[in-house]
Protein backbone atom coordinates (compact mmCIF):
# COMPACT_ATOMS: atom_id res chain seq x y z
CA UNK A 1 -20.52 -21.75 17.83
CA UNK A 2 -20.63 -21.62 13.96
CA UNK A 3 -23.21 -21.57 11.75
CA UNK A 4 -23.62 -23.14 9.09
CA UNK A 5 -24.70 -22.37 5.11
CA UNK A 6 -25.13 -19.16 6.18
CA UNK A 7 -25.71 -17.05 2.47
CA UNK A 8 -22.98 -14.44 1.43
CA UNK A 9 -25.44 -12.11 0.33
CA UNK A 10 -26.56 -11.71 4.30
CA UNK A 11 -25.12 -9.42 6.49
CA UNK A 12 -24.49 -10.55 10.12
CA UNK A 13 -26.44 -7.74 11.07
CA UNK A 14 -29.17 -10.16 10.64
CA UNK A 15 -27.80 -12.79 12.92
CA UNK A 16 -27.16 -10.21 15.25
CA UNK A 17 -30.75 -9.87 15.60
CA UNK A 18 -31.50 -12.35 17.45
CA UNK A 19 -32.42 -12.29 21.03
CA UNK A 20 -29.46 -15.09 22.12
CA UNK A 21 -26.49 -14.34 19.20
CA UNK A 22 -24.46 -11.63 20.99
CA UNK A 23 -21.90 -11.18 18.44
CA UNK A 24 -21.55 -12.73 15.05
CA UNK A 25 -18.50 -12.52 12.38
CA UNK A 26 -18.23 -14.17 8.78
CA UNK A 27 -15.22 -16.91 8.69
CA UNK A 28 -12.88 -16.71 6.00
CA UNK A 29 -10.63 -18.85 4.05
CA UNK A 30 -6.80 -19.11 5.30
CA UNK A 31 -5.45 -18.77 1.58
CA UNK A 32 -6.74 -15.72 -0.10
CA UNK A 33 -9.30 -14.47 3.42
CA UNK A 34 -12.65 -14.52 1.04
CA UNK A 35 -15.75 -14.74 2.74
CA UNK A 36 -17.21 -18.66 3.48
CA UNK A 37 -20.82 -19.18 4.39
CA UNK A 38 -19.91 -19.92 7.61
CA UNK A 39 -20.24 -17.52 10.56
CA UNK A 40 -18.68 -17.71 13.93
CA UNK A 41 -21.42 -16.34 16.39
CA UNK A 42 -21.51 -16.15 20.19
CA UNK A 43 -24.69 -17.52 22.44
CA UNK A 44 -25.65 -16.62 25.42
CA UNK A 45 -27.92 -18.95 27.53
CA UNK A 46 -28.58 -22.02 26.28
CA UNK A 47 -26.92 -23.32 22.68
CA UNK A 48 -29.65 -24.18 20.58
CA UNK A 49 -28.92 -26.98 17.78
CA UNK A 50 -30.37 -24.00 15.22
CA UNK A 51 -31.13 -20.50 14.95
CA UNK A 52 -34.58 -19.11 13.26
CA UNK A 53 -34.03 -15.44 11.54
CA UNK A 54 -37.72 -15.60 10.44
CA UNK A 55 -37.87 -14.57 7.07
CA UNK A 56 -33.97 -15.02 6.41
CA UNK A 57 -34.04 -18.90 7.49
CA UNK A 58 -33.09 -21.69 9.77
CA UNK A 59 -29.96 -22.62 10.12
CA UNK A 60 -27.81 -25.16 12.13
CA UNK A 61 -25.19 -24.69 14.94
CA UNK A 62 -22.56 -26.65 15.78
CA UNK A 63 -19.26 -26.11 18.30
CA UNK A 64 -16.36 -24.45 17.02
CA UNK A 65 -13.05 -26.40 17.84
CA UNK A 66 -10.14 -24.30 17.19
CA UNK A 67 -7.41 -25.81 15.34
CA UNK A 68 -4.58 -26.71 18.24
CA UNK A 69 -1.30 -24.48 18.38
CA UNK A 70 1.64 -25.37 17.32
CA UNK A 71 5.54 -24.60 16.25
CA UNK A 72 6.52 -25.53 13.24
CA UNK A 73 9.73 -24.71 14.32
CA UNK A 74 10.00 -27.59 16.92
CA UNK A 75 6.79 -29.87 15.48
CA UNK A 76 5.91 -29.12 19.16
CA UNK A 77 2.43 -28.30 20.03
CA UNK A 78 1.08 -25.36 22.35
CA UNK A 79 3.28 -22.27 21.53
CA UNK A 80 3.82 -20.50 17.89
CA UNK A 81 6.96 -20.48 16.12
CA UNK A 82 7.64 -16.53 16.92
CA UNK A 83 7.75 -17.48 20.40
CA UNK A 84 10.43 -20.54 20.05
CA UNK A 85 13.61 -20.12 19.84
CA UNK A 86 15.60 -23.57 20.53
CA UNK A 87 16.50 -26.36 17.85
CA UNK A 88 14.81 -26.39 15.17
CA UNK A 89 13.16 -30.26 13.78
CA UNK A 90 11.75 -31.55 10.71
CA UNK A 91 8.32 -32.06 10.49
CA UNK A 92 9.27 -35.35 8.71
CA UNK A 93 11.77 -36.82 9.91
CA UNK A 94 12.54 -34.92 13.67
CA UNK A 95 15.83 -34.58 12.37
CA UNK A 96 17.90 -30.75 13.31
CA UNK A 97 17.14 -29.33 9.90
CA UNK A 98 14.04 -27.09 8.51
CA UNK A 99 11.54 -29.57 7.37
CA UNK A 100 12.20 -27.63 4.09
CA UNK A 101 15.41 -28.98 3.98
């Protein structure tokens, strides 16, 4: 699950806390990997659709939905690039160049 608007100045030590959150870890963004206010926590039991941390706040869950995998060496989807090693196809045109190209 992630929660959401979760402030930077907490620690997850605080969400950790909590009887149901069994692990908890601060997302971060893909360009330069700062911190985001988002945290991706696991639940055991029952998902609630928030989590009280008493004086710290309530704050909302929702599902985490991982981005799907895929080559951008083939445009194909389910395997990474490092692990392809046939033609190669443009992302725009599925032509047998580098979409670079």
């Amino acid at each position: 699950m992630v929660l959401l608007r979760y402030p930077l100045e907490l620690h997850e030590e605080v969400i950790i806390k909590h009887p149901k959150v069994t692990k908890a870890e601060r997302c971060v963004t893909s360009q330069d990997k700062s911190h985001t206010r988002q945290m991706l926590v696991d639940i055991k039991g029952t998902v609630p659709e928030e989590v009280d941390l008493g004086n710290c706040g309530i704050y909302k869950l929702r599902p985490f939905v991982p981005e799907p995998l895929q080559s951008y060496k083939c445009q194909k989807f389910g395997h990474h690039q490092s692990r392809y090693h046939k033609e190669v196809r443009c992302g725009i045109c599925s032509l047998s160049h580098k979409t670079e190209m």
